[in-house]
C-alpha atoms as a PDB file:
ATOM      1  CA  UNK A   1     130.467  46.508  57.683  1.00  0.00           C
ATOM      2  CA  UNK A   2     127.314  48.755  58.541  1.00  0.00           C
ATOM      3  CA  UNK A   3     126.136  50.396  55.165  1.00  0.00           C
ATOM      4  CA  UNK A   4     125.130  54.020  56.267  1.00  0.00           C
ATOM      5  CA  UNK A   5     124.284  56.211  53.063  1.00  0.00           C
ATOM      6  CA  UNK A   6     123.209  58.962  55.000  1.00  0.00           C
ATOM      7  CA  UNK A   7     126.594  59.473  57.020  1.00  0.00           C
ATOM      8  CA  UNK A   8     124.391  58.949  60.144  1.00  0.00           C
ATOM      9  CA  UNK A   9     126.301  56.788  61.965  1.00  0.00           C
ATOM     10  CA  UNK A  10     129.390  58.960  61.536  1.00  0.00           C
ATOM     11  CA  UNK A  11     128.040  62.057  62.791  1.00  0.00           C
ATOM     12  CA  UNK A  12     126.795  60.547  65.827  1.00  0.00           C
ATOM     13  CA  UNK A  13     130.295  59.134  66.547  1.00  0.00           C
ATOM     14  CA  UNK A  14     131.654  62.530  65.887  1.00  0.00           C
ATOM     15  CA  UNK A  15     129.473  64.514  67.913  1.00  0.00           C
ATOM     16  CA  UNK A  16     130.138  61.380  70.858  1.00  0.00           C
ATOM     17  CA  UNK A  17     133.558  61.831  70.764  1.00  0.00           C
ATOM     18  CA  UNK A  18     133.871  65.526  70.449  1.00  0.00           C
ATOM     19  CA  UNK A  19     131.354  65.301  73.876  1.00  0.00           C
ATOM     20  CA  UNK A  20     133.212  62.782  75.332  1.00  0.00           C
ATOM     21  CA  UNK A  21     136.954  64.648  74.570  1.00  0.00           C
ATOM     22  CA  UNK A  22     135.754  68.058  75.956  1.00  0.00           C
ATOM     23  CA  UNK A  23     134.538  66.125  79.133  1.00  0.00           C
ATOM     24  CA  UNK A  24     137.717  64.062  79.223  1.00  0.00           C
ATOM     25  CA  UNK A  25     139.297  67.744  79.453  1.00  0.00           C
ATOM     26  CA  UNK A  26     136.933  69.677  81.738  1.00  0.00           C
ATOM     27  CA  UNK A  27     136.843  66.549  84.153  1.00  0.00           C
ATOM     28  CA  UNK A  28     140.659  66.697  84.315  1.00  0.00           C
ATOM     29  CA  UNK A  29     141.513  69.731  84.617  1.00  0.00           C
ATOM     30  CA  UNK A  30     138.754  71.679  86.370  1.00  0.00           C
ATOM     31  CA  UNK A  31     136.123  69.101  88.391  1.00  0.00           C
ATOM     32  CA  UNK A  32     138.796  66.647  89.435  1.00  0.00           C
ATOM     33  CA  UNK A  33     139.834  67.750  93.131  1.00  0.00           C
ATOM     34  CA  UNK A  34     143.612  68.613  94.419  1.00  0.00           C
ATOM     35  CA  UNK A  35     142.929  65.963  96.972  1.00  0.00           C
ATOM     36  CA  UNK A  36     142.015  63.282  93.945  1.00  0.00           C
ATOM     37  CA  UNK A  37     145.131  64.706  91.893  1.00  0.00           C
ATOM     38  CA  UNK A  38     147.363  64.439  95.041  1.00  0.00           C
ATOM     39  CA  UNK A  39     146.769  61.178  96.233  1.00  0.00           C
ATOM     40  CA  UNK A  40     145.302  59.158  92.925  1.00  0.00           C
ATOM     41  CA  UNK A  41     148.373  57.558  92.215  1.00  0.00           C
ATOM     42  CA  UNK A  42     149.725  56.323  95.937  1.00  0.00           C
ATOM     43  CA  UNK A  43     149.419  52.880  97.015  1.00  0.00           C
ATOM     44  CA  UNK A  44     147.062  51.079  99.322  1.00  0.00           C
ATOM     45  CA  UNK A  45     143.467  52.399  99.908  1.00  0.00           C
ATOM     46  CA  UNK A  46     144.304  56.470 100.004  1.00  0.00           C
ATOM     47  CA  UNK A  47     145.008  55.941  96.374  1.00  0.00           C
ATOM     48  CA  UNK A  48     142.111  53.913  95.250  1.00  0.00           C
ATOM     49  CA  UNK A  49     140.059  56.128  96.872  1.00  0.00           C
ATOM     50  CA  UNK A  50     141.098  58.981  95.637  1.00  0.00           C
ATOM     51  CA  UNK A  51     140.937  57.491  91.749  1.00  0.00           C
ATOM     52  CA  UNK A  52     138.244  55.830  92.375  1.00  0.00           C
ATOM     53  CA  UNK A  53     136.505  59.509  93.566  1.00  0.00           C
ATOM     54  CA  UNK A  54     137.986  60.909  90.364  1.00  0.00           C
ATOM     55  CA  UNK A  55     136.984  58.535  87.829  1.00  0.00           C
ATOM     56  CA  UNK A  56     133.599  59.003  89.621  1.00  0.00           C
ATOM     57  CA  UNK A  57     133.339  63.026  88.839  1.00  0.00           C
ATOM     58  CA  UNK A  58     135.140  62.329  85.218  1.00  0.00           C
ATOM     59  CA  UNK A  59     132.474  59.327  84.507  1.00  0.00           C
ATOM     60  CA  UNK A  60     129.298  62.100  85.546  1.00  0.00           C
ATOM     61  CA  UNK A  61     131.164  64.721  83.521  1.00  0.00           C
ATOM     62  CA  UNK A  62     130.894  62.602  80.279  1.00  0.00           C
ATOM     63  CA  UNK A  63     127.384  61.716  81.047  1.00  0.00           C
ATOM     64  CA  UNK A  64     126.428  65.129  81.486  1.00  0.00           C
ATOM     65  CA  UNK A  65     128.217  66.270  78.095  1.00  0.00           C
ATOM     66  CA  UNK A  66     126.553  63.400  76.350  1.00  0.00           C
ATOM     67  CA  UNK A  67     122.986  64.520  77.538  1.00  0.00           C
ATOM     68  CA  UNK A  68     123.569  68.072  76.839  1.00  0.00           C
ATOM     69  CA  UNK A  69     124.760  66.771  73.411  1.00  0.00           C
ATOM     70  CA  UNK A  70     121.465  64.277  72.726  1.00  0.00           C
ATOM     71  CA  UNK A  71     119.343  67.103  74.577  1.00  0.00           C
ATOM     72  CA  UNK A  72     120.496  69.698  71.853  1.00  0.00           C
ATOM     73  CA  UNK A  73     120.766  68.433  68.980  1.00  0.00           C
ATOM     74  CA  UNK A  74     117.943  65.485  69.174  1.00  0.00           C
ATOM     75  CA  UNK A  75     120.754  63.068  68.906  1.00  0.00           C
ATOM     76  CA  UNK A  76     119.251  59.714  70.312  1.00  0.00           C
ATOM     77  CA  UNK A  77     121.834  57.309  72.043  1.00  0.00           C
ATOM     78  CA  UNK A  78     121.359  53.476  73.357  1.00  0.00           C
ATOM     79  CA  UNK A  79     121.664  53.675  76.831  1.00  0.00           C
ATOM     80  CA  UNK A  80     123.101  50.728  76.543  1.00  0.00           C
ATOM     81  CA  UNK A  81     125.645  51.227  74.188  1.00  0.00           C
ATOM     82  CA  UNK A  82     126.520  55.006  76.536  1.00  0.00           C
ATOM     83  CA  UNK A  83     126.778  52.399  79.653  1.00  0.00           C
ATOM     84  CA  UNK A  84     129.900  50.048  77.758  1.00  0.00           C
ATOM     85  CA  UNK A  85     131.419  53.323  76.392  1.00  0.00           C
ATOM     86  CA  UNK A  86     131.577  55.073  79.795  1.00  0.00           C
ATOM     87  CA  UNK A  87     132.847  52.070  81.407  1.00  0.00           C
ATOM     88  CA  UNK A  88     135.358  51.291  79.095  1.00  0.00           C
ATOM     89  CA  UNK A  89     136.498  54.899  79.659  1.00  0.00           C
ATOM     90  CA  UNK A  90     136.212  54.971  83.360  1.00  0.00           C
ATOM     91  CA  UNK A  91     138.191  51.879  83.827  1.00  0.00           C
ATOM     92  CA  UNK A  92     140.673  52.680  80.957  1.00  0.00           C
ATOM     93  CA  UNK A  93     141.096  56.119  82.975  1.00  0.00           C
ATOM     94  CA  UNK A  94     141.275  54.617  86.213  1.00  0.00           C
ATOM     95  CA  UNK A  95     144.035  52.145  85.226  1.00  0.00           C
ATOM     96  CA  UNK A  96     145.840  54.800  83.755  1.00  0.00           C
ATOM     97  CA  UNK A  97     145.876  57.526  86.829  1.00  0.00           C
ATOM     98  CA  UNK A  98     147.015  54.556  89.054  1.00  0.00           C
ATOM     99  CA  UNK A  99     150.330  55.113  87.262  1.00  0.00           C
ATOM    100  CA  UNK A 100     151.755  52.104  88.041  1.00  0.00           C
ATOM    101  CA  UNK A 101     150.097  50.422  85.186  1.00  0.00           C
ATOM    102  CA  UNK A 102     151.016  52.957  82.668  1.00  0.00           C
ATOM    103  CA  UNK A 103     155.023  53.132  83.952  1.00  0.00           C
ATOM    104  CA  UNK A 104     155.300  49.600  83.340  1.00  0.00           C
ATOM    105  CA  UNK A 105     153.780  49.828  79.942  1.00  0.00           C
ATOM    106  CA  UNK A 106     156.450  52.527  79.193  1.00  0.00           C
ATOM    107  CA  UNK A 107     159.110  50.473  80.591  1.00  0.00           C
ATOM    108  CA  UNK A 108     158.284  47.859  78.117  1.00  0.00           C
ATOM    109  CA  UNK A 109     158.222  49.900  75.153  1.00  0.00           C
ATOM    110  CA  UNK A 110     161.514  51.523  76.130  1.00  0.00           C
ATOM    111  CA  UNK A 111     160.834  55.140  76.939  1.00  0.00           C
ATOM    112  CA  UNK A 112     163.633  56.913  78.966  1.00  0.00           C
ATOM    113  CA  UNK A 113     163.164  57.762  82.421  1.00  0.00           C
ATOM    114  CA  UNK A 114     164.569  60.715  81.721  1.00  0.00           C
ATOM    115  CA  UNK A 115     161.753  62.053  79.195  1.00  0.00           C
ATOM    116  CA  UNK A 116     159.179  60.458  81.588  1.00  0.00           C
ATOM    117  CA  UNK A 117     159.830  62.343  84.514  1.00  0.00           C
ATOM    118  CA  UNK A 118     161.483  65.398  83.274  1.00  0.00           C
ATOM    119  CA  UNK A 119     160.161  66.189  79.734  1.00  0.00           C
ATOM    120  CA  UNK A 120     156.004  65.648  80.447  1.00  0.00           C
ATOM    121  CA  UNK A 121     156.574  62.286  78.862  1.00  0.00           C
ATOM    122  CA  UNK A 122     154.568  60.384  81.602  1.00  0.00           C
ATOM    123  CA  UNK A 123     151.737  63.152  81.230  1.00  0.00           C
ATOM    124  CA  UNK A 124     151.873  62.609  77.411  1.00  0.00           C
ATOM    125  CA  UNK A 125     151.642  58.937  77.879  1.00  0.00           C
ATOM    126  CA  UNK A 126     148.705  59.140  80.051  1.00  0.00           C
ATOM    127  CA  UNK A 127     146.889  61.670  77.907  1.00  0.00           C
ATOM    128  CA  UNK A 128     147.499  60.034  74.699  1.00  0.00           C
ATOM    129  CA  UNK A 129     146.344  56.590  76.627  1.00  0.00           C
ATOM    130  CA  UNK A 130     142.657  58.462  77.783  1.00  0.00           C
ATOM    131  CA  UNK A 131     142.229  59.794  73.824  1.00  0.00           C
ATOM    132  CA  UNK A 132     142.743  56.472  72.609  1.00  0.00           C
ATOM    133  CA  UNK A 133     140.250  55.105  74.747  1.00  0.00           C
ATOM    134  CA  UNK A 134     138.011  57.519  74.467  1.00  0.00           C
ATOM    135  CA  UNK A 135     137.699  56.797  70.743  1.00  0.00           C
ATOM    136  CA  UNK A 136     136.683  53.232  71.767  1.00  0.00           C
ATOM    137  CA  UNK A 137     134.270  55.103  74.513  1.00  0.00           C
ATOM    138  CA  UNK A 138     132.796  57.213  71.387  1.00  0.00           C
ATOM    139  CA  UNK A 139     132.231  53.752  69.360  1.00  0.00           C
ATOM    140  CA  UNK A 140     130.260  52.089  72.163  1.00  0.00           C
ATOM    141  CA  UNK A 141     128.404  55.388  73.033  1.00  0.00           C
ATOM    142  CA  UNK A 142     127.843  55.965  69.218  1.00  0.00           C
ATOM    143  CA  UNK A 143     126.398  52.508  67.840  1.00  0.00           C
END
């Protein structure tokens, strides 16, 4: 579709979506909060808050890995194109830490309760869910 000779256009998505994965893991694991991990998935306005206050930190995380990124390498990004990508990754992530979303989605598709709650399954789901959009993220970010 976009004739790129020079492999341009595939090296910025590359370096975008390694940036954007190593974010997705630091923002998980080490800047998200015990209080945001705790409470992210309960219902009414504890929960919300406590995603929303997540997906917040893990949104500036990607930012900042992006502009490290640009800032070291020269790379030159549309901000436009980095505002879609983060927000299809902040909501994607946001939909997917609710839980609820993602259980029903497993539901359909048949996976045992069994492997969800016992063998990592739901964690595996909801990992596999944030890569995936973070490879749509990396697109937006990248173009």
């Amino acid at each position: 579709m976009f004739a790129d000779p020079t492999g341009a256009h595939a090296a910025t998505f590359a370096a975008v979506f390694a940036a954007l994965y190593v974010a997705h893991q630091v923002a998980d694991h080490w800047v998200q909060t015990q209080w945001q991990a705790d409470h992210k998935a309960e219902a009414g306005w504890l929960g919300r808050l406590a995603c929303a206050a997540h997906v917040t930190t893990y949104t500036l995380t990607a930012l900042l890995a992006l502009a490290t990124v640009a800032l070291a390498t020269g790379l030159r990004l549309d901000p436009w194109g980095v505002a879609v990508g983060l927000t299809v990754s902040g909501v994607s992530h946001y939909i997917a830490d609710r839980r609820v979303p993602l259980r029903r989605l497993a539901d359909r598709l048949r996976k045992s309760s069994a492997w969800m709650e016992r063998g990592g399954g739901l964690y595996a789901l909801d990992q596999s869910w944030h890569y995936g959009f973070l490879f749509v993220a990396a697109l937006f970010c990248a173009v």
